[in-house]
Protein backbone atom coordinates (compact mmCIF):
# COMPACT_ATOMS: atom_id res chain seq x y z
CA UNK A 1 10.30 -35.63 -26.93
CA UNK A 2 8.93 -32.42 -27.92
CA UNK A 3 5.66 -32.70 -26.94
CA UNK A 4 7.31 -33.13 -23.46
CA UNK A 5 9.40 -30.15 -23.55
CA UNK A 6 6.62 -28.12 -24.52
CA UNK A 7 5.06 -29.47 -21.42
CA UNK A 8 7.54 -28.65 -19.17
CA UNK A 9 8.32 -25.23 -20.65
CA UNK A 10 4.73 -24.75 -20.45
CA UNK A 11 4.54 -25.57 -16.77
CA UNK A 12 7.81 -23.13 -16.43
CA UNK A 13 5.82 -20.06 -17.73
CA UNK A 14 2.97 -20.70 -15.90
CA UNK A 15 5.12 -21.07 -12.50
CA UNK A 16 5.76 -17.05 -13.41
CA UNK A 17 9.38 -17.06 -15.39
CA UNK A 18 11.51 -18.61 -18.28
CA UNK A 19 12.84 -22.40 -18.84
CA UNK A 20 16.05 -20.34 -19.21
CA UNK A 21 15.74 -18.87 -15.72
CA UNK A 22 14.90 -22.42 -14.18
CA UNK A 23 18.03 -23.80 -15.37
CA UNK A 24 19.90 -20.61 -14.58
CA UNK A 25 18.71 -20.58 -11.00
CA UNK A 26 19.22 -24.49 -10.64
CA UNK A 27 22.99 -24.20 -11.69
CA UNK A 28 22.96 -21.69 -8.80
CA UNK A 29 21.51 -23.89 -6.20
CA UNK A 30 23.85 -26.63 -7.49
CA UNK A 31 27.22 -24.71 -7.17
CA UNK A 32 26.14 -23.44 -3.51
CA UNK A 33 25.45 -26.63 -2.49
CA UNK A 34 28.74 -27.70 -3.56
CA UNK A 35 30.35 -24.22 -1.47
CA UNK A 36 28.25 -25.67 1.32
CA UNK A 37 29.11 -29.13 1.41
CA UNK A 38 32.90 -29.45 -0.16
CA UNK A 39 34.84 -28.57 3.29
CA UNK A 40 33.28 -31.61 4.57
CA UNK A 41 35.46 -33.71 1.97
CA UNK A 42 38.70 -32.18 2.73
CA UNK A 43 41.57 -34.26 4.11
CA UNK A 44 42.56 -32.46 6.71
CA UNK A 45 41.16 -30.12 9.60
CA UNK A 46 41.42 -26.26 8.53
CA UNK A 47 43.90 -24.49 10.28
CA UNK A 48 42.39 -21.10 9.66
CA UNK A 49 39.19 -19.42 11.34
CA UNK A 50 36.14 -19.78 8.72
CA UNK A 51 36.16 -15.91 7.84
CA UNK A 52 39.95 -16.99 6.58
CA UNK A 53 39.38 -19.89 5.42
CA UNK A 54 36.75 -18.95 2.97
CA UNK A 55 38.38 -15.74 2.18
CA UNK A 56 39.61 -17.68 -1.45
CA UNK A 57 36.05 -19.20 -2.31
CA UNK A 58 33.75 -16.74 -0.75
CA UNK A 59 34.52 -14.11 -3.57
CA UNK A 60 34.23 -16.38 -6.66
CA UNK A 61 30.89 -17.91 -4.79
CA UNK A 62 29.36 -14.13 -4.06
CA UNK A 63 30.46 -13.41 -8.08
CA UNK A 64 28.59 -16.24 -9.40
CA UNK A 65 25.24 -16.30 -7.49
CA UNK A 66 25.27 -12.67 -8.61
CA UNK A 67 25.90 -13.00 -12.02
CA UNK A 68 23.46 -15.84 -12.24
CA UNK A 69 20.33 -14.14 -10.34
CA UNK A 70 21.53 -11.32 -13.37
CA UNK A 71 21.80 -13.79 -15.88
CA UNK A 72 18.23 -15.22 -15.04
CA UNK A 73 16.87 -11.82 -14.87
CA UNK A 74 17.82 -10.87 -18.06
CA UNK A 75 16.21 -13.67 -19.58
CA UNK A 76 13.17 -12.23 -18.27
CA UNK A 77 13.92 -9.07 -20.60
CA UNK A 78 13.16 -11.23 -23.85
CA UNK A 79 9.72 -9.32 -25.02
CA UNK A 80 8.51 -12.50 -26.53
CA UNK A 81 5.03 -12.90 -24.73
CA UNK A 82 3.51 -12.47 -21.33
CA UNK A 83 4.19 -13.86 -17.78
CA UNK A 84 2.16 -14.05 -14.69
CA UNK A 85 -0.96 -12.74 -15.29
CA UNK A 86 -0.84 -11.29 -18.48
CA UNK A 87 2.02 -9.12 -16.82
CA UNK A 88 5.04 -8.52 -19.11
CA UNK A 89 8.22 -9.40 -18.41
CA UNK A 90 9.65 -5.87 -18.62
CA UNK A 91 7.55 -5.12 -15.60
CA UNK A 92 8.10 -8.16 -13.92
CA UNK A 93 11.15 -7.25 -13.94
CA UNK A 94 10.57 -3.48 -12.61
CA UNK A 95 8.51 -5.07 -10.10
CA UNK A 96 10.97 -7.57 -8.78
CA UNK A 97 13.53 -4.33 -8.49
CA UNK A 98 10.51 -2.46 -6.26
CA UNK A 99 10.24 -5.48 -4.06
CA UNK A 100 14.24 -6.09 -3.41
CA UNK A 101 14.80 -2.75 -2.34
CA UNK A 102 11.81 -2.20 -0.59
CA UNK A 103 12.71 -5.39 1.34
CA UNK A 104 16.07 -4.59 1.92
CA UNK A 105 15.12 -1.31 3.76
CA UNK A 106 13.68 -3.59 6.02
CA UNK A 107 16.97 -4.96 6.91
CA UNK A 108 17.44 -1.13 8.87
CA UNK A 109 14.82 -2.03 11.40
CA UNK A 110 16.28 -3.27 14.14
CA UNK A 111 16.11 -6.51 14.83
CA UNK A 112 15.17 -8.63 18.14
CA UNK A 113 17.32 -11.79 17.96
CA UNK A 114 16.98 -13.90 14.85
CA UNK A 115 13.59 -11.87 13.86
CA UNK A 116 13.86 -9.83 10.72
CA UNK A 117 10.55 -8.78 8.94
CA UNK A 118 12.61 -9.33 5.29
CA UNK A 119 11.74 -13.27 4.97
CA UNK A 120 7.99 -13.11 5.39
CA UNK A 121 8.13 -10.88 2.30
CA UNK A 122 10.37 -13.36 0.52
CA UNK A 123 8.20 -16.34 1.05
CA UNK A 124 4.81 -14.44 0.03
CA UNK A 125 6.58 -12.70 -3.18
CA UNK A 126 7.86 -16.74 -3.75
CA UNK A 127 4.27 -17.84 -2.90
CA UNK A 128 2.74 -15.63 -5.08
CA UNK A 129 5.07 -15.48 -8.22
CA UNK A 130 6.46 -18.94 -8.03
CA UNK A 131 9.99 -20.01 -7.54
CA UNK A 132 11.92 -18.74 -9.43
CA UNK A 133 11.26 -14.95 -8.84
CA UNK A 134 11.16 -16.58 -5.02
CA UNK A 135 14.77 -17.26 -5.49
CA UNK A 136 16.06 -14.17 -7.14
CA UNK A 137 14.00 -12.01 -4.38
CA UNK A 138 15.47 -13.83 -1.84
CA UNK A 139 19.45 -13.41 -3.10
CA UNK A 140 19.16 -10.03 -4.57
CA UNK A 141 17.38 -8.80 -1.01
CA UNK A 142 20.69 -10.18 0.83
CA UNK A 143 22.60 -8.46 -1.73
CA UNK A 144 21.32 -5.09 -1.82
CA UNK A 145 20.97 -5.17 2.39
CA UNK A 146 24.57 -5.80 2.39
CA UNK A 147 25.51 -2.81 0.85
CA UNK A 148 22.75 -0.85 3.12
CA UNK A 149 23.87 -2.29 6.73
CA UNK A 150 27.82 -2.64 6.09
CA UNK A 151 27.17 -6.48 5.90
CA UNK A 152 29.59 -7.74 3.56
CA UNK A 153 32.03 -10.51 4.06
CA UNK A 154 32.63 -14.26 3.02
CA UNK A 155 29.04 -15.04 4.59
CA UNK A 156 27.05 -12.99 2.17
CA UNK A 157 27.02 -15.58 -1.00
CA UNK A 158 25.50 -18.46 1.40
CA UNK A 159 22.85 -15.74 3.29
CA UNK A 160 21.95 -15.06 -0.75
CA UNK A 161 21.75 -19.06 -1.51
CA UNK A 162 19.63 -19.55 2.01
CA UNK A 163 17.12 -16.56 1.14
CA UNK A 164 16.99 -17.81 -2.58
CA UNK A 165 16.23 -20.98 -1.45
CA UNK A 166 13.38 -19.96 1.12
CA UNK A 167 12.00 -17.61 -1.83
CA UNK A 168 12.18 -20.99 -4.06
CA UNK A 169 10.44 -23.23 -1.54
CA UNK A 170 7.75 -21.13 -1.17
CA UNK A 171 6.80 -21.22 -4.93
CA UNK A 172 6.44 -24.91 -4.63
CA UNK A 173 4.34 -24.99 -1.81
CA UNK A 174 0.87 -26.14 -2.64
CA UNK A 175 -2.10 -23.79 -3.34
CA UNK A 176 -5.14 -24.95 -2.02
CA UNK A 177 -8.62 -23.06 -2.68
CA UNK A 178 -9.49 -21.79 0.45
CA UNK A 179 -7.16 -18.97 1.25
CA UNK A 180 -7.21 -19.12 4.98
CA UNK A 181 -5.91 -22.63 4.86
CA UNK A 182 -2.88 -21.28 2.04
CA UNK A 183 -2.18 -18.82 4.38
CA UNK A 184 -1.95 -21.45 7.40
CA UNK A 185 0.61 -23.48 5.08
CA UNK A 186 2.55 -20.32 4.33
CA UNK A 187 2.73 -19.30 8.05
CA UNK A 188 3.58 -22.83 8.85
CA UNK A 189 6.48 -22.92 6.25
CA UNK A 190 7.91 -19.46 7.26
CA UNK A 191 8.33 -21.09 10.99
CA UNK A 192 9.91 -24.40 9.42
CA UNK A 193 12.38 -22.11 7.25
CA UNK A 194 13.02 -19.89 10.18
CA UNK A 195 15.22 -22.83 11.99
CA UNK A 196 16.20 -24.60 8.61
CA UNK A 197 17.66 -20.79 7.47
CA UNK A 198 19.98 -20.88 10.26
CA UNK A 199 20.44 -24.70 10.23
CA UNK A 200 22.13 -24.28 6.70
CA UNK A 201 23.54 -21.15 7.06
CA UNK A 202 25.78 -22.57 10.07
CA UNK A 203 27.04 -24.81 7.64
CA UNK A 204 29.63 -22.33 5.78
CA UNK A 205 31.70 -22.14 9.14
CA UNK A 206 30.96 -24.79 11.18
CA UNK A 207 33.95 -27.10 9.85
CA UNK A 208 35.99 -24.27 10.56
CA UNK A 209 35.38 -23.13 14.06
CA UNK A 210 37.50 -25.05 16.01
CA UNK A 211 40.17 -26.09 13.34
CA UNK A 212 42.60 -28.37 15.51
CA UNK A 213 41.03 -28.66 18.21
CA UNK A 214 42.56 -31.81 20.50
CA UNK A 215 39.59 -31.65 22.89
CA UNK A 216 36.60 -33.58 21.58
CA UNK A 217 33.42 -31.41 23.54
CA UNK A 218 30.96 -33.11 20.69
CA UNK A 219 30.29 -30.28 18.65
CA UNK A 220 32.83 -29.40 16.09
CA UNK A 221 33.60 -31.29 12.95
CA UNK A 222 36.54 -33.38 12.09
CA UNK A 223 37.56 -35.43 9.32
CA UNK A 224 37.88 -38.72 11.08
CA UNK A 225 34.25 -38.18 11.90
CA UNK A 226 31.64 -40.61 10.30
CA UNK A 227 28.66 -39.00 8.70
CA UNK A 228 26.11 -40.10 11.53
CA UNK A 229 28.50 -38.82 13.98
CA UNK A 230 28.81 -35.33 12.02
CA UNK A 231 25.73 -34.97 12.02
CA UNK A 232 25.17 -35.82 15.81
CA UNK A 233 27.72 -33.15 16.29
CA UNK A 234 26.61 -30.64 14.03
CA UNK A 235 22.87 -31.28 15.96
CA UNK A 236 24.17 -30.87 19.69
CA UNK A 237 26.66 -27.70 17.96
CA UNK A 238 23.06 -25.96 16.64
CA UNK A 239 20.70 -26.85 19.37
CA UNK A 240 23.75 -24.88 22.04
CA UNK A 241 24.44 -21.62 19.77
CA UNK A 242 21.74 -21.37 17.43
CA UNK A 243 17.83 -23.08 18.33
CA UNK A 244 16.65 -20.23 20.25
CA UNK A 245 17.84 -17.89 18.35
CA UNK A 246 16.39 -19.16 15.05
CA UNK A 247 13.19 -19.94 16.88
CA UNK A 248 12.76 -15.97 17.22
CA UNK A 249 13.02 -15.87 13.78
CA UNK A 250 10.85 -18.54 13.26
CA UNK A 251 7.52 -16.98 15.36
CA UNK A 252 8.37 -13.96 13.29
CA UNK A 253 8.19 -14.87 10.09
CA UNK A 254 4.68 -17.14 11.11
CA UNK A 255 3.35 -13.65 12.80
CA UNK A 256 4.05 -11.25 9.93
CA UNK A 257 2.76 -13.78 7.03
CA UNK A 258 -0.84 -14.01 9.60
């Protein structure tokens, strides 16, 4: 048993941060998938429009992605040894702060559609200093944006979970020698995360947006719904208000990472 969880601790550090932060940042990705998914176990159809109706859970949601992305950072604070690189964790740390707001800024240019140059930056800091630095770029970049473009509101803990979770994915991704083909995969997952993004994202209102609704149009959720027919729904509800909009994001992030 403990040669094992030296192994894995020693595949943590060399992925660029702290056992610690791995479990901090998977209790994070665990409790927003929950946020995400619970509505769809409810009894009853909402009677509230989703900025009300997740006016009670948004809050403790946006408090506890924060506090874990801190909680995970400060982890990285312990002086014991070196990260990526030989780099320290104290400026890891300083780094990761350079990045978030520098990417944030980003979130003032304006935008054409679903493009936004902040993602392509998320997936090659994930890329580059593994997942879990991936994740809290992503999140913290959402966070700090919010307070720079007046976007704050019940959907800001699940855009932090969505960007986290792009960051993270791109850490995984595999690394192979030749850089032109790594940089093919990484262009190839930015497009891919560019539709899923918005794919998940739709899920923190979707079951709300047409609470009661008598009229069946095949593209709102329902309780009485089984789960292939949700998600036959939810597939005609994103291909009508959200494909080509996503797909704008998608060329972008593929054209900025090239």
């Amino acid at each position: 048993m403990s040669e094992l969880h030296n192994s894995m601790t020693g595949r943590w550090e060399r992925d660029g941060l702290s056992a610690q932060s791995w479990i901090v940042v998977g209790v994070a990705s665990l409790v927003g998938a929950a946020a995400f998914l619970y509505p769809f176990l409810l009894p009853l159809v909402q009677s509230d429009a989703s900025d009300r109706a997740r006016a009670a859970d948004a809050p403790l949601l946006f408090a506890l992605v924060t506090l874990l992305s801190l909680i995970a950072i400060a982890f990285e604070l312990d002086p014991a040894g070196d990260r990526l690189g030989g780099i320290s964790a104290s400026k890891l740390v300083a780094l990761l702060g350079v990045l978030v707001a520098a990417n944030a800024s980003l979130r003032l240019v304006p935008a054409f559609l679903g493009a936004s140059p902040i993602f392509a930056l998320i997936i090659l800091v994930g890329a580059v200093f593994g997942p879990v630095f991936g994740f809290q770029m992503g999140s913290l970049t959402m966070l700090v944006s919010a307070f720079l473009t007046g976007g704050i509101g019940p959907w800001l803990p699940f855009q932090m979970l969505g960007a986290g979770w792009v960051g993270l994915g791109a850490g995984l991704i595999p690394q192979p020698v030749d850089p032109r083909r790594r940089l093919a995969l990484l262009a190839a997952y930015g497009a891919v995360t560019g539709f899923a993004y918005g794919a998940v994202l739709n899920l923190w209102s979707w079951p709300f947006t047409a609470p009661g609704s008598v009229e069946d149009i095949g593209l709102y959720w329902n309780p009485s719904l089984s789960a292939s027919e949700s998600l036959q729904h939810y597939a005609r509800f994103y291909l009508v208000t959200s494909l080509w909009y996503d797909a704008f994001r998608a060329l972008a992030n593929a054209a900025i990472v090239l």
